[in-house]
PDB file of N, CA and C in Angstrom:
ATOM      1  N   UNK A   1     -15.158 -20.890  17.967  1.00  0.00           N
ATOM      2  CA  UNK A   1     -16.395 -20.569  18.622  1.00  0.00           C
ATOM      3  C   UNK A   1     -16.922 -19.256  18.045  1.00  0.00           C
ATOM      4  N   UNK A   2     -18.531 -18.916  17.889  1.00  0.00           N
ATOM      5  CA  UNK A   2     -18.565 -17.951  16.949  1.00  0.00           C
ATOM      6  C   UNK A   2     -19.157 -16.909  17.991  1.00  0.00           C
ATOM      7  N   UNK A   3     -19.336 -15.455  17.987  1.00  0.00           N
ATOM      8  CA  UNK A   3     -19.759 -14.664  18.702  1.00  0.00           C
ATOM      9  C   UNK A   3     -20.967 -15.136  19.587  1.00  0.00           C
ATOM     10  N   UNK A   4     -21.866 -15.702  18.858  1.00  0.00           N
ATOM     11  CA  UNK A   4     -23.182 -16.065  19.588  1.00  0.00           C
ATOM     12  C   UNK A   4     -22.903 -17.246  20.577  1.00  0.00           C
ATOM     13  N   UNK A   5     -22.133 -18.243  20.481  1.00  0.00           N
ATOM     14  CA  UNK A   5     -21.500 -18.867  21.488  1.00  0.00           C
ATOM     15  C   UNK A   5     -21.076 -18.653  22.266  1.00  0.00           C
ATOM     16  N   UNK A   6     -19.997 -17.574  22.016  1.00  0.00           N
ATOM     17  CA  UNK A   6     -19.401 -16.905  23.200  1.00  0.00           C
ATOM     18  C   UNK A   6     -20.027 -16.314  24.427  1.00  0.00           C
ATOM     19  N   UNK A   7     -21.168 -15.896  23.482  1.00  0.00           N
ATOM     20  CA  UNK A   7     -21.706 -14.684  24.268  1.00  0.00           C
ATOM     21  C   UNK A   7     -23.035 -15.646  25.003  1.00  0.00           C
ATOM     22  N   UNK A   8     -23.325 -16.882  24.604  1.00  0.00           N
ATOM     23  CA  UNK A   8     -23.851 -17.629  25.771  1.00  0.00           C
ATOM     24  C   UNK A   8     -23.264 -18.439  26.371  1.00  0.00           C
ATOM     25  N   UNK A   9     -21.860 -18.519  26.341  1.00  0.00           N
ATOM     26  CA  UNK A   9     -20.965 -19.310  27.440  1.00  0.00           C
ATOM     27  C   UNK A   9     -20.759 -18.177  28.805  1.00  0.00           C
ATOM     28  N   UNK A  10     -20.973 -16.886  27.976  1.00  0.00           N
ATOM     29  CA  UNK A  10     -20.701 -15.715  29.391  1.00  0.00           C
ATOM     30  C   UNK A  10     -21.769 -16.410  30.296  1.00  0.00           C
ATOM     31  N   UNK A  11     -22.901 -16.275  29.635  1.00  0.00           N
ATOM     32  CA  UNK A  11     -24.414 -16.434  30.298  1.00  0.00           C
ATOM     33  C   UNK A  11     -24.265 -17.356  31.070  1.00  0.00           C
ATOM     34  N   UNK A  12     -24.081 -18.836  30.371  1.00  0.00           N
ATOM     35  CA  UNK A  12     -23.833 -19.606  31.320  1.00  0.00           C
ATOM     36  C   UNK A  12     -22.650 -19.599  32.639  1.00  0.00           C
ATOM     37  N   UNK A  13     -21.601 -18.908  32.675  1.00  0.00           N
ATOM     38  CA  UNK A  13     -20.997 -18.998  33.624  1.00  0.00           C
ATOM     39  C   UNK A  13     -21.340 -18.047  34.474  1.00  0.00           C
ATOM     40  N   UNK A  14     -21.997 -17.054  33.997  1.00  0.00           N
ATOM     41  CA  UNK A  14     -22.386 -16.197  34.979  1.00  0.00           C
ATOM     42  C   UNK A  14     -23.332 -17.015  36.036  1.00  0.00           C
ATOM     43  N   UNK A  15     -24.474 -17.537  35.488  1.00  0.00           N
ATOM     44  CA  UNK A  15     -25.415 -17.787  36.152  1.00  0.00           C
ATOM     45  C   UNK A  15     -24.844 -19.140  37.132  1.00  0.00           C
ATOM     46  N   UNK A  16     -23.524 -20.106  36.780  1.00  0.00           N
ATOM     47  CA  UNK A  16     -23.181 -20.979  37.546  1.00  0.00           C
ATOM     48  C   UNK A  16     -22.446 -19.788  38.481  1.00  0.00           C
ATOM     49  N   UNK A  17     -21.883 -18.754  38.451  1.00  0.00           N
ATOM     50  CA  UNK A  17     -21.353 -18.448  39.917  1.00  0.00           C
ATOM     51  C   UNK A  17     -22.659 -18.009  40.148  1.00  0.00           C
ATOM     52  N   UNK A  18     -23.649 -17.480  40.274  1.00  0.00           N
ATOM     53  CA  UNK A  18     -25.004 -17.252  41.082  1.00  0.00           C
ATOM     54  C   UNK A  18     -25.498 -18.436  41.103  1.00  0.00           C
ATOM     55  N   UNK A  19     -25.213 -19.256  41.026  1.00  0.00           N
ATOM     56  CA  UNK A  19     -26.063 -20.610  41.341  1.00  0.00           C
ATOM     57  C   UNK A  19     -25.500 -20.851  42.911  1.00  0.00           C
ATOM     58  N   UNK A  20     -23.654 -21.367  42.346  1.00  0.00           N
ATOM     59  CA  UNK A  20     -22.596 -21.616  43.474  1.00  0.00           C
ATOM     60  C   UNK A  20     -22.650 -20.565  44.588  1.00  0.00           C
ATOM     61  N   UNK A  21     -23.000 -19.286  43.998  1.00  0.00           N
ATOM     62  CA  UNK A  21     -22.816 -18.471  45.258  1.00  0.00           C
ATOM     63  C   UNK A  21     -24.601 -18.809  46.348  1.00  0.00           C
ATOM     64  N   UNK A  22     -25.621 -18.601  45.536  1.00  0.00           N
ATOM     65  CA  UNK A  22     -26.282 -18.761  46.225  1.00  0.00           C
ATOM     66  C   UNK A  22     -26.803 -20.281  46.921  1.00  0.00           C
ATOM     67  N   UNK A  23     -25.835 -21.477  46.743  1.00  0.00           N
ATOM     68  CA  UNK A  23     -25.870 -22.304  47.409  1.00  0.00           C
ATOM     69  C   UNK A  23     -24.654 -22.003  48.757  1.00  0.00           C
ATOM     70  N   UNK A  24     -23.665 -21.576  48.876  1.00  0.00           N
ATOM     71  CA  UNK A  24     -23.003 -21.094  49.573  1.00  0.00           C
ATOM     72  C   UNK A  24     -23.494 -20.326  50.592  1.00  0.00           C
ATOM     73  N   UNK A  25     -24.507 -19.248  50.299  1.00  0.00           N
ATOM     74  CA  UNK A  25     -25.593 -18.598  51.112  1.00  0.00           C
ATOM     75  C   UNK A  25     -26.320 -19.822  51.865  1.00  0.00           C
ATOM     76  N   UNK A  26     -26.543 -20.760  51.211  1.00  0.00           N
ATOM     77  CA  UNK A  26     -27.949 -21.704  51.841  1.00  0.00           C
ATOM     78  C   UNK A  26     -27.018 -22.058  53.373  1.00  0.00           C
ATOM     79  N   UNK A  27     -25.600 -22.599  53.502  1.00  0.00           N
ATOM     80  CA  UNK A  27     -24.977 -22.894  54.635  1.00  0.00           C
ATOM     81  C   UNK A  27     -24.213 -21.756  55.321  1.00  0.00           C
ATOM     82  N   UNK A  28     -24.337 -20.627  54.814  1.00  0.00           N
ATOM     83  CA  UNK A  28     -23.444 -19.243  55.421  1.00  0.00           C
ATOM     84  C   UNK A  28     -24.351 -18.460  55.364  1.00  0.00           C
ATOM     85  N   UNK A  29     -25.832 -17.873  55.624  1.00  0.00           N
ATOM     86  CA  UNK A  29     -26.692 -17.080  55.606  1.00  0.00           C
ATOM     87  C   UNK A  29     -26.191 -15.585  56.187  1.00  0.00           C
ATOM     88  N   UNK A  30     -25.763 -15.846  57.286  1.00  0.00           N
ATOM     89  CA  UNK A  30     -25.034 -14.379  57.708  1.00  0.00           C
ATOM     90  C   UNK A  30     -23.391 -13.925  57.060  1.00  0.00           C
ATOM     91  N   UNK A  31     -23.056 -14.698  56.383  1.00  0.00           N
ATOM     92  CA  UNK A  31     -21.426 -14.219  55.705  1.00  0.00           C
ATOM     93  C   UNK A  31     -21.975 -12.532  54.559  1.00  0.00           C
ATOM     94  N   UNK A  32     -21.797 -11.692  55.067  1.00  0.00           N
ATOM     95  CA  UNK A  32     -21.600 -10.503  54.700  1.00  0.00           C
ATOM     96  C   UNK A  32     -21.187 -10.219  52.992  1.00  0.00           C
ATOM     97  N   UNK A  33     -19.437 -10.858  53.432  1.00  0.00           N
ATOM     98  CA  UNK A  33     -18.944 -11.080  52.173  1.00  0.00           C
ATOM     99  C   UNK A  33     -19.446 -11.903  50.979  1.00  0.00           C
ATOM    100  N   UNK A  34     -20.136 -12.793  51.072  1.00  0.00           N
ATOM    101  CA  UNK A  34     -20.545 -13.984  50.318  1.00  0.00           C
ATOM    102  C   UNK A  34     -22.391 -13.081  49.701  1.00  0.00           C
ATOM    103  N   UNK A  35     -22.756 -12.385  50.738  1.00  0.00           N
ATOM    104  CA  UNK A  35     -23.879 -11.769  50.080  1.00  0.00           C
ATOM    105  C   UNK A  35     -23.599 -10.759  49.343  1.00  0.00           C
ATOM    106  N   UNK A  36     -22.717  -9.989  49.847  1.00  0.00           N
ATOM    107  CA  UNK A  36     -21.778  -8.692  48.452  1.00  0.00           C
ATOM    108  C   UNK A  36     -21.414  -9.372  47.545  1.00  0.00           C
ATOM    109  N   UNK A  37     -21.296 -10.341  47.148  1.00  0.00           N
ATOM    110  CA  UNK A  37     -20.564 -11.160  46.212  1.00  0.00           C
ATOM    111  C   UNK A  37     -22.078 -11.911  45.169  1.00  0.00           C
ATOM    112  N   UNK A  38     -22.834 -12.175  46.228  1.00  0.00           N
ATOM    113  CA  UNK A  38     -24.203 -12.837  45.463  1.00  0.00           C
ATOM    114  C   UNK A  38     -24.776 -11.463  44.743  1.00  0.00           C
ATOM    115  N   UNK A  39     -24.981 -10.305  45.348  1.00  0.00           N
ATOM    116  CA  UNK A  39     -25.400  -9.178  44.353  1.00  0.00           C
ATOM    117  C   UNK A  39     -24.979  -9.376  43.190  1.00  0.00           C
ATOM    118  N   UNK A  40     -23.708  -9.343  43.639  1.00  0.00           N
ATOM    119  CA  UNK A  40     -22.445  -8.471  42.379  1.00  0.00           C
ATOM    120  C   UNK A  40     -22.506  -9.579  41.158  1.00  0.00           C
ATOM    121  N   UNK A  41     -22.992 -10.786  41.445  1.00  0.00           N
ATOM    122  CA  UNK A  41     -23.101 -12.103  40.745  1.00  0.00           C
ATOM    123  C   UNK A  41     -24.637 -11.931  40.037  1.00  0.00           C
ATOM    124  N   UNK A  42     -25.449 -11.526  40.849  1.00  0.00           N
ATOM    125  CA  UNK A  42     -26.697 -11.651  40.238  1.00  0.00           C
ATOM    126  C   UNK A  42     -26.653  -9.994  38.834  1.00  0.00           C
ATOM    127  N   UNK A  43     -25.914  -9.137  39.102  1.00  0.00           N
ATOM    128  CA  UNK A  43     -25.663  -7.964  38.181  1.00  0.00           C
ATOM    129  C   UNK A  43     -25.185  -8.580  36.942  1.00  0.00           C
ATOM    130  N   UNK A  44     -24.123  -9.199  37.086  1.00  0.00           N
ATOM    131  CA  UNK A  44     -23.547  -9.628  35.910  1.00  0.00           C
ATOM    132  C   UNK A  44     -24.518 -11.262  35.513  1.00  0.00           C
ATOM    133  N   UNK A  45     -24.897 -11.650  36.159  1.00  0.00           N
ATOM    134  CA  UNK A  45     -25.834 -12.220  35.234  1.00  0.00           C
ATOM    135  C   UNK A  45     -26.619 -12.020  34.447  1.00  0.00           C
ATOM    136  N   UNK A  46     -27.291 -10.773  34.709  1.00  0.00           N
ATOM    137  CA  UNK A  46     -29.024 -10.021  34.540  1.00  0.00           C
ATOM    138  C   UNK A  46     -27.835  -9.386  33.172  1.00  0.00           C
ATOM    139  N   UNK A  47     -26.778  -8.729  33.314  1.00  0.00           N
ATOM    140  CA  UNK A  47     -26.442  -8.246  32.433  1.00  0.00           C
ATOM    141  C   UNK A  47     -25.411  -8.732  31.023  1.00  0.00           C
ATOM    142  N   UNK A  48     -25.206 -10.410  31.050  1.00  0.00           N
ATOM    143  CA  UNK A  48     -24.974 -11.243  30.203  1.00  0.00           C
ATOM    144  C   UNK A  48     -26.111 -11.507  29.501  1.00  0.00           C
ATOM    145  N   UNK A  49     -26.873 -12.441  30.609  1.00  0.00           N
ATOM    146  CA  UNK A  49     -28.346 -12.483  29.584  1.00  0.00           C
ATOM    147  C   UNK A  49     -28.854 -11.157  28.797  1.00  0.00           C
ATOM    148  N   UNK A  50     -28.958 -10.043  29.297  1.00  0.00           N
ATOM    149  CA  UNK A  50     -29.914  -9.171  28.510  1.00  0.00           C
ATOM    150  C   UNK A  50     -28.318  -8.707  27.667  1.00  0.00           C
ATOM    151  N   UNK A  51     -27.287  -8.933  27.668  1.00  0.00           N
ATOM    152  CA  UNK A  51     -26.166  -8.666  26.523  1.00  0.00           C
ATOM    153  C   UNK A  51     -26.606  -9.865  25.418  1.00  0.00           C
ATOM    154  N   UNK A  52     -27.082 -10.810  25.495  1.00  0.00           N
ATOM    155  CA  UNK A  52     -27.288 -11.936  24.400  1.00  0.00           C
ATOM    156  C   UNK A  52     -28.566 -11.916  24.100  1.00  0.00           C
ATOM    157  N   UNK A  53     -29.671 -11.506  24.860  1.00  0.00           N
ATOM    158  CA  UNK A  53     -30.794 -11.559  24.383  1.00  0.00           C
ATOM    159  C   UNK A  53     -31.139 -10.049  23.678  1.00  0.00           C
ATOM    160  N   UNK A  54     -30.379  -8.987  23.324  1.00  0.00           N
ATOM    161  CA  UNK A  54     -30.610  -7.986  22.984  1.00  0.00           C
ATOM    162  C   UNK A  54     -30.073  -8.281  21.104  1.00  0.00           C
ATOM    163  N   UNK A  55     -29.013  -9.227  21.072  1.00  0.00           N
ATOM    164  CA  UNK A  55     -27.888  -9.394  20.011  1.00  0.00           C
ATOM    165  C   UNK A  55     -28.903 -10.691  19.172  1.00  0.00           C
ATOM    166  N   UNK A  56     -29.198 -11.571  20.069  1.00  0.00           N
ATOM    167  CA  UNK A  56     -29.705 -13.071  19.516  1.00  0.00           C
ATOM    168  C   UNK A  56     -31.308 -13.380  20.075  1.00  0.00           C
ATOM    169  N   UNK A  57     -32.135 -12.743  20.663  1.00  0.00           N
ATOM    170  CA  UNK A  57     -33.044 -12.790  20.901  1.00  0.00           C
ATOM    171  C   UNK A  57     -33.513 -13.946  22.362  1.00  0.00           C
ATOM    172  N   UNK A  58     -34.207 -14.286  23.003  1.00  0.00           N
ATOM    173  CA  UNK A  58     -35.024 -14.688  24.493  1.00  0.00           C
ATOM    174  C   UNK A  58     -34.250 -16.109  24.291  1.00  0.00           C
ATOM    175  N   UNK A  59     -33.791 -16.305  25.760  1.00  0.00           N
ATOM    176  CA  UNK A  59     -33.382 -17.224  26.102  1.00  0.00           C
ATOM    177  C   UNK A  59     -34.226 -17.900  26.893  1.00  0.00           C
ATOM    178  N   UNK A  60     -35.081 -17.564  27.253  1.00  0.00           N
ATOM    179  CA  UNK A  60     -36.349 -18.179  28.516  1.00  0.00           C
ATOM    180  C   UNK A  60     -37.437 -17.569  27.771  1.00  0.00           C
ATOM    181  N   UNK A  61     -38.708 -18.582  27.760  1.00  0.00           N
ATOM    182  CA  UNK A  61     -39.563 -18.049  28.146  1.00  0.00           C
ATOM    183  C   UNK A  61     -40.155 -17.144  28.704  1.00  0.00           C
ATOM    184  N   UNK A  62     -39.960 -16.549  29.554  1.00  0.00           N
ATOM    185  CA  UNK A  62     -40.133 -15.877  30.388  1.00  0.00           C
ATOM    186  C   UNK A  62     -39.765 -13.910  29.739  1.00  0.00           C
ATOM    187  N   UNK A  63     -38.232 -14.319  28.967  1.00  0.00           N
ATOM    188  CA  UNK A  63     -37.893 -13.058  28.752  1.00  0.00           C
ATOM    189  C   UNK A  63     -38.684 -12.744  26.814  1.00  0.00           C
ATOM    190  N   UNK A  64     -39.436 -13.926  26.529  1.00  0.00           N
ATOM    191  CA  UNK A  64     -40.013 -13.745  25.083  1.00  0.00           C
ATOM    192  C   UNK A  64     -41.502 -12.567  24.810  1.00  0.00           C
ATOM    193  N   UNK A  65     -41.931 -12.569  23.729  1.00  0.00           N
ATOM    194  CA  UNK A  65     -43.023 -11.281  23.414  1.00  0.00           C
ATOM    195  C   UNK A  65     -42.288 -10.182  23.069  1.00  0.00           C
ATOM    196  N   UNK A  66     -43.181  -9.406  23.013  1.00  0.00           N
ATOM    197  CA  UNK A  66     -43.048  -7.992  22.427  1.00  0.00           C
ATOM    198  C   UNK A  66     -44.277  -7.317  21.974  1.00  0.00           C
ATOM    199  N   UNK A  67     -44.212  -6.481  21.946  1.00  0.00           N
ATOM    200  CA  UNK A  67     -45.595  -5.393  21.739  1.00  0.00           C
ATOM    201  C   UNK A  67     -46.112  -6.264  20.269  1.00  0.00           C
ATOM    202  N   UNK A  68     -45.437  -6.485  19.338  1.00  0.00           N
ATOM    203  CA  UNK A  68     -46.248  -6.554  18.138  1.00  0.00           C
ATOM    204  C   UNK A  68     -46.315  -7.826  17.250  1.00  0.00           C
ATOM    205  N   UNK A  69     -45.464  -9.017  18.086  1.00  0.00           N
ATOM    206  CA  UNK A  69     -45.469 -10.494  18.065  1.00  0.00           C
ATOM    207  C   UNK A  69     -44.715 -11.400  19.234  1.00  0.00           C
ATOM    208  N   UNK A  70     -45.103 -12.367  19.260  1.00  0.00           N
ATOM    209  CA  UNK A  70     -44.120 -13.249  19.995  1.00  0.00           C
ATOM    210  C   UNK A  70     -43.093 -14.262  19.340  1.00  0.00           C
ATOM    211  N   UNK A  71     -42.394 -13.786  19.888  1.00  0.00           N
ATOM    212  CA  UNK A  71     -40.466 -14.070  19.301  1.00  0.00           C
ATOM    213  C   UNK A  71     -40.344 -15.326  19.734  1.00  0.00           C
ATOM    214  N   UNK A  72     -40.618 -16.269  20.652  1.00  0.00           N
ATOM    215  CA  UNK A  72     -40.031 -17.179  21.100  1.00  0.00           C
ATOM    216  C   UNK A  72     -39.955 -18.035  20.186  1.00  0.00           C
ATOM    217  N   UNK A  73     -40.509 -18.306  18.759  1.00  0.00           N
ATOM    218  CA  UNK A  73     -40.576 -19.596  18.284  1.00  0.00           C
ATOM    219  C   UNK A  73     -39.612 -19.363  17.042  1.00  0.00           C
ATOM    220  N   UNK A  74     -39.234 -18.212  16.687  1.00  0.00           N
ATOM    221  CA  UNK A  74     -37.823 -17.759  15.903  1.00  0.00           C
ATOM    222  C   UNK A  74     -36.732 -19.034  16.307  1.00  0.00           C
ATOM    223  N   UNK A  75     -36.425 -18.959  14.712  1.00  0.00           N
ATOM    224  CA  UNK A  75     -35.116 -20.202  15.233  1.00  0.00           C
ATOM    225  C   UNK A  75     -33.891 -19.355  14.656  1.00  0.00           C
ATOM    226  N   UNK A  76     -33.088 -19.939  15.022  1.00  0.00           N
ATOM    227  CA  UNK A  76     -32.707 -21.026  15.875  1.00  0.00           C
ATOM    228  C   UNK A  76     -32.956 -20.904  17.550  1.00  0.00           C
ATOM    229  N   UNK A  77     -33.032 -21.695  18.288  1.00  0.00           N
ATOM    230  CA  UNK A  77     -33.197 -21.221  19.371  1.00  0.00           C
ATOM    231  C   UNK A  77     -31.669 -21.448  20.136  1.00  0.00           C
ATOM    232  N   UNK A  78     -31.309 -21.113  21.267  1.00  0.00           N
ATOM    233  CA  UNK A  78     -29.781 -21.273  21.747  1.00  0.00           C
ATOM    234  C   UNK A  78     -29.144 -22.581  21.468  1.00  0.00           C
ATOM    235  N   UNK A  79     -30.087 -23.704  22.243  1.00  0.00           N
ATOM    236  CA  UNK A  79     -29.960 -24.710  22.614  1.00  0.00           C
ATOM    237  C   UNK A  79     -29.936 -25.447  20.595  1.00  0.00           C
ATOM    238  N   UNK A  80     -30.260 -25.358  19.846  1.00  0.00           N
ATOM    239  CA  UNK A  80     -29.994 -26.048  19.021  1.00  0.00           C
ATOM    240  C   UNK A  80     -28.251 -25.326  18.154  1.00  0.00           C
ATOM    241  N   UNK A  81     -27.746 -26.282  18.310  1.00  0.00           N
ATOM    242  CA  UNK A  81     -26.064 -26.123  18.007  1.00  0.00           C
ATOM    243  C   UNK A  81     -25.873 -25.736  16.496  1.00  0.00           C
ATOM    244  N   UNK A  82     -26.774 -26.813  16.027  1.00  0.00           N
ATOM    245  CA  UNK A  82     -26.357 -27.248  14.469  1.00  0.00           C
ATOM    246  C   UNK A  82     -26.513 -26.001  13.948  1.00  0.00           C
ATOM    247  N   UNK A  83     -27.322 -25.060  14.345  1.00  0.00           N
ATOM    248  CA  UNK A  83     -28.426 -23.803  13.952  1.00  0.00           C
ATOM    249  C   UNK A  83     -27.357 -22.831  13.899  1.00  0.00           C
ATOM    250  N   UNK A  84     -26.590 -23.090  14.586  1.00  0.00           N
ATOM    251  CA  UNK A  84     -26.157 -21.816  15.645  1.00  0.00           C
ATOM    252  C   UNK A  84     -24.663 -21.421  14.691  1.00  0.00           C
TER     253      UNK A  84
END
């Protein structure tokens, strides 16, 4: 597996425990613990993604542009393997 893989398998698992945690919230709304835990989940997400999008460039839409072009159409993009 090569660095850039790696470093979006973090991404992805991060964001499945903030997924799992915040479905866990949907039936435990008042569990204390489970919302200290959804923070602490949403930190290390915000900070996988912007660890891979700083190294390999926008994973969303959303996080693409820049003052002096727009990046999003740079390839490879994550999702194509062969590229990668």
């Amino acid at each position: 597996m090569t660095d850039k893989q790696s470093t979006l398998r973090q991404v992805q698992q991060a964001d499945f425990v903030l997924l799992e945690t915040g479905l866990y919230l949907n039936g435990h709304p008042a569990c204390m613990e489970a919302l200290a835990y959804f923070e602490e989940a949403k930190k290390a997400a915000k900070a996988a993604r912007c660890a891979y999008e700083e190294t390999y460039g926008p994973l969303t839409l959303s996080s693409a542009g820049g003052e002096t072009c727009f990046d999003w159409n740079e390839s490879p993009l994550p999702w194509e393997w062969e590229a990668n």
